[in-house]
Protein backbone atom coordinates (compact mmCIF):
# COMPACT_ATOMS: atom_id res chain seq x y z
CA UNK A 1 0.00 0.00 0.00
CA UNK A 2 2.59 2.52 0.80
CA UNK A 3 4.04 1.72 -3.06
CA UNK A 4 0.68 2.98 -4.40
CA UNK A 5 0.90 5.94 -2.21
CA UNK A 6 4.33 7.13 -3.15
CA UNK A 7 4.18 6.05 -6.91
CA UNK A 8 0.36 7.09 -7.87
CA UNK A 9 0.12 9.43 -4.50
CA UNK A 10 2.53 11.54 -4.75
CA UNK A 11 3.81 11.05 -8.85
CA UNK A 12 0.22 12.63 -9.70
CA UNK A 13 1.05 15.43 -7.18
CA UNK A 14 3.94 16.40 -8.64
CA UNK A 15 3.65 15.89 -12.26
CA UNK A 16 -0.12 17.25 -12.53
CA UNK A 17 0.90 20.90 -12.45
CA UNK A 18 2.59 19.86 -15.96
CA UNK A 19 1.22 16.39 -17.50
CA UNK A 20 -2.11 15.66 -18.68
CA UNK A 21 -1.63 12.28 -17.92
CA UNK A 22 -0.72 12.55 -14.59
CA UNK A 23 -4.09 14.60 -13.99
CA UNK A 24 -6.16 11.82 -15.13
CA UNK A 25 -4.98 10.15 -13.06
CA UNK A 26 -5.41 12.07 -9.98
CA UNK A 27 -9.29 12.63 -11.23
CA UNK A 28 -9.28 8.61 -11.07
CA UNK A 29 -7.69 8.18 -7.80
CA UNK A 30 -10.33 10.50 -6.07
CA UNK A 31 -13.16 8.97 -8.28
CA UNK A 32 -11.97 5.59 -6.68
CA UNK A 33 -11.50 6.88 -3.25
CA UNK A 34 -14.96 8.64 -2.75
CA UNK A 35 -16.69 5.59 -4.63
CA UNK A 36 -14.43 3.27 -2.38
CA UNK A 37 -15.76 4.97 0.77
CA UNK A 38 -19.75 5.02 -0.28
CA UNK A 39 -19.29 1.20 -1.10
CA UNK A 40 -17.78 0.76 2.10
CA UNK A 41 -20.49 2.59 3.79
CA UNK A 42 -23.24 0.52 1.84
CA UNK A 43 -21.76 -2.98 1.71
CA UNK A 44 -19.26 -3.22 4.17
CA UNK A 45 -15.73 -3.59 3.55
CA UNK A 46 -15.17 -6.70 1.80
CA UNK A 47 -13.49 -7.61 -1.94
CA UNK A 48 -15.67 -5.61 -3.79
CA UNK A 49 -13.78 -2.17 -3.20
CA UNK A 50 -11.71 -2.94 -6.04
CA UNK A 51 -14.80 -2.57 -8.37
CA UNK A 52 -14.21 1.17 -7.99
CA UNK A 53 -10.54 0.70 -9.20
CA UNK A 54 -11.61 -1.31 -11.86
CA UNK A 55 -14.05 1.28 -13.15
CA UNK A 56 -11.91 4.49 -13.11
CA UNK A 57 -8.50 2.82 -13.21
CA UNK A 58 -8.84 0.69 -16.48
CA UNK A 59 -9.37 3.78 -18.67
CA UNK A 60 -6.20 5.31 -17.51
CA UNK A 61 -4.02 2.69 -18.01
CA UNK A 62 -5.85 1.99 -21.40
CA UNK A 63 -4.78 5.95 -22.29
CA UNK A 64 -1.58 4.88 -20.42
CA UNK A 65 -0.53 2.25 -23.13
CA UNK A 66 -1.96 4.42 -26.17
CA UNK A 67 0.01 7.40 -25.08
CA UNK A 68 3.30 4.86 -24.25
CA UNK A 69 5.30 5.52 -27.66
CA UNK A 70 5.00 9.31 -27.21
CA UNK A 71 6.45 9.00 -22.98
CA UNK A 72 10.35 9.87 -23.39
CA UNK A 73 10.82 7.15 -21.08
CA UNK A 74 14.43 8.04 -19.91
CA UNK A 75 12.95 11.22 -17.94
CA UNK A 76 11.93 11.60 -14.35
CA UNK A 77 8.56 11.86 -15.94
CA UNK A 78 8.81 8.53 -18.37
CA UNK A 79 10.15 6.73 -15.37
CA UNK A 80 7.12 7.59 -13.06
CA UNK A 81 4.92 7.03 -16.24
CA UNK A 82 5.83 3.25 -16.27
CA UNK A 83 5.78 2.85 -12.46
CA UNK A 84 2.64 4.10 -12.17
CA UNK A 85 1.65 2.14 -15.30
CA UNK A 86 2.86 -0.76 -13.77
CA UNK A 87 1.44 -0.33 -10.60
CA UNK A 88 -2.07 0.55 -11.84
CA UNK A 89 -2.23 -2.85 -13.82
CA UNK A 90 -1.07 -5.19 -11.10
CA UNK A 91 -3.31 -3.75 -8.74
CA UNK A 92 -5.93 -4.03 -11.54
CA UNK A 93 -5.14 -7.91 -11.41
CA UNK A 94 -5.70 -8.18 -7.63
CA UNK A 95 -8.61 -6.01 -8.27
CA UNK A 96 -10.37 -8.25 -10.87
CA UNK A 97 -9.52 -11.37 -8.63
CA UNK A 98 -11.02 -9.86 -5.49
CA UNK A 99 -14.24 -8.66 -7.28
CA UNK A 100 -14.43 -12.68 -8.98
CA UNK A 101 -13.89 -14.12 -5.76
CA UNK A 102 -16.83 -11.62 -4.26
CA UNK A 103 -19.30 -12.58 -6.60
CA UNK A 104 -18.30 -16.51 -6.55
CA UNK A 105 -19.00 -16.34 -2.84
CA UNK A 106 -15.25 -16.78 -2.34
């Protein structure tokens, strides 16, 4: 958890005030937060808070890998880019598994 914070936390801090892409990406991570907590509040906290990454992550890191040939990937910026690319997509996995499991009863 404290990866997430520092790479997608903090990375979207930082590079908002200059990259589109790292402002979608905050909008997402709020999105997911505030849904997060009202799912929370209504279901209880259980596997299915990763529904809420699934929704607003998967369109970022689906405009993550179209925009990944124009990322100079050798900058501080391209570097964060594929962290947080990274990171979005294995969480994404965990995600998906979580909200199977919820719905199988798991």
């Amino acid at each position: 958890m404290m990866w997430m914070t520092v790479v997608l936390g903090l990375g979207t801090l930082v590079f908002s005030f200059v990259r589109a892409e790292a402002r979608w990406l905050f909008l997402a991570m709020i999105a997911a937060l505030a849904s997060t907590m009202a799912l929370g509040m209504t279901v209880g906290w259980n596997k299915l808070w990763g529904l809420a990454h699934i929704v607003f992550w998967t369109p970022v890191a689906v405009y993550y890998i179209r925009r990944w040939p124009q990322i100079e990937k050798k900058s501080l910026f391209g570097v964060w880019f594929v962290l947080a690319l990274a990171t979005m997509i294995v969480s994404l996995v965990f995600d998906a598994k979580d909200v199977v499991e919820y719905f199988m009863g798991v």
